[in-house]
PDB file of N, CA and C in Angstrom:
ATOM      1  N   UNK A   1    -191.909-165.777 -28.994  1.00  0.00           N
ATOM      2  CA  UNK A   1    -192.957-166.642 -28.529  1.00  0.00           C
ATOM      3  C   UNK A   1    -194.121-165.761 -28.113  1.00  0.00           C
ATOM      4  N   UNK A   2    -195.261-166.663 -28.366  1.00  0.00           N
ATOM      5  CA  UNK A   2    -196.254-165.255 -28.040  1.00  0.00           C
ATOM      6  C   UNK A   2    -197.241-165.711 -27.213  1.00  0.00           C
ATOM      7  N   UNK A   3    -197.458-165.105 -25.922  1.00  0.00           N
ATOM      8  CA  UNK A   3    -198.182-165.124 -24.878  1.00  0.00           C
ATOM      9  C   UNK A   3    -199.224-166.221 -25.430  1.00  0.00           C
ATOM     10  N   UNK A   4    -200.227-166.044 -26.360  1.00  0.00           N
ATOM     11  CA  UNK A   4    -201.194-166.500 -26.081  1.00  0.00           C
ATOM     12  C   UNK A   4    -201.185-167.569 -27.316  1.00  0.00           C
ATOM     13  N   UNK A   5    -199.806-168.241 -27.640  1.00  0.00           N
ATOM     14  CA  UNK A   5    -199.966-169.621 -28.096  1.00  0.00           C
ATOM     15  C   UNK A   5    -200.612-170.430 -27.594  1.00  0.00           C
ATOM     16  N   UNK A   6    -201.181-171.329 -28.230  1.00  0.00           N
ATOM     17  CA  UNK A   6    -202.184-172.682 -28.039  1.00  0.00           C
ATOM     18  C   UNK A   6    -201.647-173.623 -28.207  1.00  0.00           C
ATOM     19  N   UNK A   7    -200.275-174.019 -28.950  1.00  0.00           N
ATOM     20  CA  UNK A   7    -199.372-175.125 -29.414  1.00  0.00           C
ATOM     21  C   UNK A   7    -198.974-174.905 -28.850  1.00  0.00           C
ATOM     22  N   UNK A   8    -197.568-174.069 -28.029  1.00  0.00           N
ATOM     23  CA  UNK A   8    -196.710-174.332 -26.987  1.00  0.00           C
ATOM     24  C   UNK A   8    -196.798-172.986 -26.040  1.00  0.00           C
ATOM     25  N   UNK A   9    -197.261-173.702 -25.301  1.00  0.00           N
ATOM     26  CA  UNK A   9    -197.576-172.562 -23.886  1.00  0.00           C
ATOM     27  C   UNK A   9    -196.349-171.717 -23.458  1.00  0.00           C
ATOM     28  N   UNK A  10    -196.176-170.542 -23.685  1.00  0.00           N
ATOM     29  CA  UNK A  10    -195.513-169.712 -22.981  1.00  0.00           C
ATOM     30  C   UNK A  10    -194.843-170.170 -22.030  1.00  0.00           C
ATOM     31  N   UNK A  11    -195.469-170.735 -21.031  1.00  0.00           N
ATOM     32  CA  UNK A  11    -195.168-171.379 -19.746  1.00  0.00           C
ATOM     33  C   UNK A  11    -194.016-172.393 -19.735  1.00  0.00           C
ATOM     34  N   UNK A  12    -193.835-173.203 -21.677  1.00  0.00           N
ATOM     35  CA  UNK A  12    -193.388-173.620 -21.544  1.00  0.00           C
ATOM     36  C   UNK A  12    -192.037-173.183 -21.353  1.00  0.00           C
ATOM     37  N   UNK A  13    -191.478-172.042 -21.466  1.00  0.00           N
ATOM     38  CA  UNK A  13    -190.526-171.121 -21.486  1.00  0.00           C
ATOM     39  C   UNK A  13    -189.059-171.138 -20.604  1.00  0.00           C
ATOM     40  N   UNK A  14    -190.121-171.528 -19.338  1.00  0.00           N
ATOM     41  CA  UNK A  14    -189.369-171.104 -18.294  1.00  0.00           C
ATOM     42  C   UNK A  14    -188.244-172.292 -17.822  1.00  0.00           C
ATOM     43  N   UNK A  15    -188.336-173.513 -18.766  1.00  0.00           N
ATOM     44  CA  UNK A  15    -187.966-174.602 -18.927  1.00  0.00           C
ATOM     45  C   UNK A  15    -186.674-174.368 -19.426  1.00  0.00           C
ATOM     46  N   UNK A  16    -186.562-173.091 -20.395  1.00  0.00           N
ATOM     47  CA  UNK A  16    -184.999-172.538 -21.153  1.00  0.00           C
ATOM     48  C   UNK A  16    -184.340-171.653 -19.953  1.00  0.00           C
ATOM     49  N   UNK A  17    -184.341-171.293 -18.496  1.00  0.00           N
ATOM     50  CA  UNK A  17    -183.920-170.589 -17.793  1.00  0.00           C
ATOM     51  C   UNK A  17    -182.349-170.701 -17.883  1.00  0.00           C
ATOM     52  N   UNK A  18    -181.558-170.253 -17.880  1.00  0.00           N
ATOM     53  CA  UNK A  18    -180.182-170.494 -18.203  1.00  0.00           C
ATOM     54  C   UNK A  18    -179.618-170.959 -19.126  1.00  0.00           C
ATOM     55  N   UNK A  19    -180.198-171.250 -19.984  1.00  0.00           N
ATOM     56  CA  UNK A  19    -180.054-171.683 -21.180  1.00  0.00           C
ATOM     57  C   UNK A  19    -180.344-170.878 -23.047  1.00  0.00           C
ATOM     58  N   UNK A  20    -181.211-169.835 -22.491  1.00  0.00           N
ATOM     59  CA  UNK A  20    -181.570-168.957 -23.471  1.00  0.00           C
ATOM     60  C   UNK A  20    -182.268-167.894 -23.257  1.00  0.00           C
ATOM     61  N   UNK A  21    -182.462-167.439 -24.064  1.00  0.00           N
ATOM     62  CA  UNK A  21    -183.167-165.610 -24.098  1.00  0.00           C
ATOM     63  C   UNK A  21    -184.396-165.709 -24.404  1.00  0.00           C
ATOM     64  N   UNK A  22    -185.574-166.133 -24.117  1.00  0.00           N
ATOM     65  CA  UNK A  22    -186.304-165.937 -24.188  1.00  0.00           C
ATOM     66  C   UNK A  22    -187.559-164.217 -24.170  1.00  0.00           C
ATOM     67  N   UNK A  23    -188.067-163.962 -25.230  1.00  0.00           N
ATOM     68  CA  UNK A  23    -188.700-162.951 -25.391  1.00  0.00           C
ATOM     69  C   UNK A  23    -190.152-163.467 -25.395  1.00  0.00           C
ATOM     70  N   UNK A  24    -191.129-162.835 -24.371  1.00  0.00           N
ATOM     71  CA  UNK A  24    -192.546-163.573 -24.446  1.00  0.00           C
ATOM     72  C   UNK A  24    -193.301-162.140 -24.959  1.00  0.00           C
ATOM     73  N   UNK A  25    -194.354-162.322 -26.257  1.00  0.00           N
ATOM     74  CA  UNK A  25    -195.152-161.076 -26.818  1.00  0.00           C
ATOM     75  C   UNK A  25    -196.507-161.564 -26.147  1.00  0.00           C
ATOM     76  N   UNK A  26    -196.512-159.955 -25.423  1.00  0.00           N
ATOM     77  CA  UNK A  26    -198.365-159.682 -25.121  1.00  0.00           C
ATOM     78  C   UNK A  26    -199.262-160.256 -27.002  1.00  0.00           C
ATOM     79  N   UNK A  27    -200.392-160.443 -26.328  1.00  0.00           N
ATOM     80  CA  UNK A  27    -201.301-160.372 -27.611  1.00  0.00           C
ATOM     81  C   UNK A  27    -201.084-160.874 -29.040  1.00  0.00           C
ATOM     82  N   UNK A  28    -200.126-161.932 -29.028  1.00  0.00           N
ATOM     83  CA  UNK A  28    -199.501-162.452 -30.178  1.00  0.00           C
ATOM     84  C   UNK A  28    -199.598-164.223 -29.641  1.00  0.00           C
ATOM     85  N   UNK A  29    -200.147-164.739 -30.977  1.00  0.00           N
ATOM     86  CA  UNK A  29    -200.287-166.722 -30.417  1.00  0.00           C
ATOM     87  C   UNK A  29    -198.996-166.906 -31.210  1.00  0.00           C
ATOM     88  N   UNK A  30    -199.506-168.276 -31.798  1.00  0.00           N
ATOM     89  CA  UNK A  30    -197.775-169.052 -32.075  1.00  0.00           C
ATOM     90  C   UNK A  30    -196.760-168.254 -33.489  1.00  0.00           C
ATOM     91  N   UNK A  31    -197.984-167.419 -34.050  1.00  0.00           N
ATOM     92  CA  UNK A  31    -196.525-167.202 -35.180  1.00  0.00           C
ATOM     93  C   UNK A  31    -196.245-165.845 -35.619  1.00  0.00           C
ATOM     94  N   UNK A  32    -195.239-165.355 -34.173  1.00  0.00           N
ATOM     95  CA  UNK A  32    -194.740-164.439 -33.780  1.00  0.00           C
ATOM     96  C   UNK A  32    -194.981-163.823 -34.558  1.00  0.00           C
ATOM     97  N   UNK A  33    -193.600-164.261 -35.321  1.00  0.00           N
ATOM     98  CA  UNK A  33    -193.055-163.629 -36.630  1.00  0.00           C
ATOM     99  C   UNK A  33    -194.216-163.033 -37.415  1.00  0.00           C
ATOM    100  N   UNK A  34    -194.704-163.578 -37.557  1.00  0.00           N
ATOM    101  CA  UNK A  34    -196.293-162.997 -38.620  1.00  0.00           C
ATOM    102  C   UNK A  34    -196.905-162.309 -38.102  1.00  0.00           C
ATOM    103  N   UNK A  35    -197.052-162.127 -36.741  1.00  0.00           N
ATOM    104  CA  UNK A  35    -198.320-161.398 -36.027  1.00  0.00           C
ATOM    105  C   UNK A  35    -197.829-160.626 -35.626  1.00  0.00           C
ATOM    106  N   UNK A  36    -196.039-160.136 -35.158  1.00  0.00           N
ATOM    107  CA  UNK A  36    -195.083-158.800 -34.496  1.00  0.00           C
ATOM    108  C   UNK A  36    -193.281-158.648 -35.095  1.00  0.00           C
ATOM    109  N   UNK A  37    -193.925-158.705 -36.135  1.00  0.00           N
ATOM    110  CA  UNK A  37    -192.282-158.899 -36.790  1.00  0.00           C
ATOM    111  C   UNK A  37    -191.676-157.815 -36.139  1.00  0.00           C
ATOM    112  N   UNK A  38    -191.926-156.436 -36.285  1.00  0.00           N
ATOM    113  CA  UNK A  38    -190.884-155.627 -35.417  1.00  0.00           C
ATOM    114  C   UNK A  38    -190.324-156.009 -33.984  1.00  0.00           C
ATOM    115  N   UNK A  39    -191.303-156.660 -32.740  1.00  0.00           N
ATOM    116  CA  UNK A  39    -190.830-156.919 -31.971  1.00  0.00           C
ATOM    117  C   UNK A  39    -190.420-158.073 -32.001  1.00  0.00           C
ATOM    118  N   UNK A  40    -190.179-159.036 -32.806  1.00  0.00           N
ATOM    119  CA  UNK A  40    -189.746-160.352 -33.173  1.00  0.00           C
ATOM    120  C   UNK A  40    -187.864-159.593 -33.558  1.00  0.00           C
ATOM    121  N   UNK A  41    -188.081-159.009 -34.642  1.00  0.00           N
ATOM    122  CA  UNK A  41    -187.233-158.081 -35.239  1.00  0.00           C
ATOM    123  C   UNK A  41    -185.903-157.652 -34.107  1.00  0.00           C
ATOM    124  N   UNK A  42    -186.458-156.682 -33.493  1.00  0.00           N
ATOM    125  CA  UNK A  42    -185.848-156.017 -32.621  1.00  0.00           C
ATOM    126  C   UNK A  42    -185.432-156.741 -30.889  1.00  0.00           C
ATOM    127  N   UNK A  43    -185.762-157.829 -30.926  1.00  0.00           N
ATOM    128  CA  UNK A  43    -185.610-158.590 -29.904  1.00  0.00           C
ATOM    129  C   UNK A  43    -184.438-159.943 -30.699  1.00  0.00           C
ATOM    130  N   UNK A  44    -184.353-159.985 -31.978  1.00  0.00           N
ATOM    131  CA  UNK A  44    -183.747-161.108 -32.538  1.00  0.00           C
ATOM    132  C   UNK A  44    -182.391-159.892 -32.833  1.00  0.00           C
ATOM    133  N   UNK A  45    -182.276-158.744 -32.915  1.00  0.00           N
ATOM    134  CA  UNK A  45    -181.239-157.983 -32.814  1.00  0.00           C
ATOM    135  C   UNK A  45    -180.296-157.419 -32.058  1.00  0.00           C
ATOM    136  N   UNK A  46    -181.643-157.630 -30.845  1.00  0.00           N
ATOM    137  CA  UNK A  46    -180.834-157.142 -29.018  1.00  0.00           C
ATOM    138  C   UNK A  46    -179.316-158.868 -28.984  1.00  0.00           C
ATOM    139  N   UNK A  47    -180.416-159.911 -29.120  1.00  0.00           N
ATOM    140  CA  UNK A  47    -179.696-160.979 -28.718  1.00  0.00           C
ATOM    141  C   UNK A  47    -178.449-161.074 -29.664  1.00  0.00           C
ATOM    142  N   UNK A  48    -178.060-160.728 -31.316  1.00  0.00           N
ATOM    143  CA  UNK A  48    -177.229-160.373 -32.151  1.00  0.00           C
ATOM    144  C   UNK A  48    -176.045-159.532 -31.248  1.00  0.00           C
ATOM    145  N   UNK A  49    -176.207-158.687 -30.926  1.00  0.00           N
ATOM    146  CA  UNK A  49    -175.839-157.279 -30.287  1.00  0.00           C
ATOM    147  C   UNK A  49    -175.216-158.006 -28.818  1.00  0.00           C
ATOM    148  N   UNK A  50    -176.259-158.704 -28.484  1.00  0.00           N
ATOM    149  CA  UNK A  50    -175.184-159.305 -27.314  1.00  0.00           C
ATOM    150  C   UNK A  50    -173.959-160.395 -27.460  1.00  0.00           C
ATOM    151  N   UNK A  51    -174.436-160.843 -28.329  1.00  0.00           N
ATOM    152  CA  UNK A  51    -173.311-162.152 -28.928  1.00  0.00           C
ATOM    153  C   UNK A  51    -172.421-161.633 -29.187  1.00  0.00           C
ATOM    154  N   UNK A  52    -172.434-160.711 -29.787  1.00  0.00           N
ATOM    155  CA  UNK A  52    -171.139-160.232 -30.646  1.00  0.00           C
ATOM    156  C   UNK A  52    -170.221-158.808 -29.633  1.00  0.00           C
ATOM    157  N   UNK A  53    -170.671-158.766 -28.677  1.00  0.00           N
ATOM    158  CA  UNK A  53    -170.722-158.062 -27.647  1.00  0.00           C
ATOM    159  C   UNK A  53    -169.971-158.333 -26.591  1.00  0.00           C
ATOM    160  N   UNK A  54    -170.271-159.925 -26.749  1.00  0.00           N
ATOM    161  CA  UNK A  54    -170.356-160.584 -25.241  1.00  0.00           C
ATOM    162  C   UNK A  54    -169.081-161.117 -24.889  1.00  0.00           C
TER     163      UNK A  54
END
């Protein structure tokens, strides 16, 4: 999710508290993926890593 979405506010985030992993990107709007694939990437791998972990 990226800080400075205009469709769904960051803010809305905090709404998943116990419920999910949320990763919020500095300087990136709604489509992550397109605008920080590595840290999209590497944050969709941490949570992999914990599942299988966990």
């Amino acid at each position: 999710m990226g800080r400075d979405d205009r469709v769904i506010p960051a803010s809305n985030a905090t709404s998943l508290a116990g419920r999910a992993s949320v990763r919020v990107v500095d300087g990136v709007g709604h489509l992550a993926q397109m605008e920080a694939p590595g840290e999209v990437v590497a944050a969709v791998e941490r949570a992999v890593e914990r599942a299988v972990s966990g």
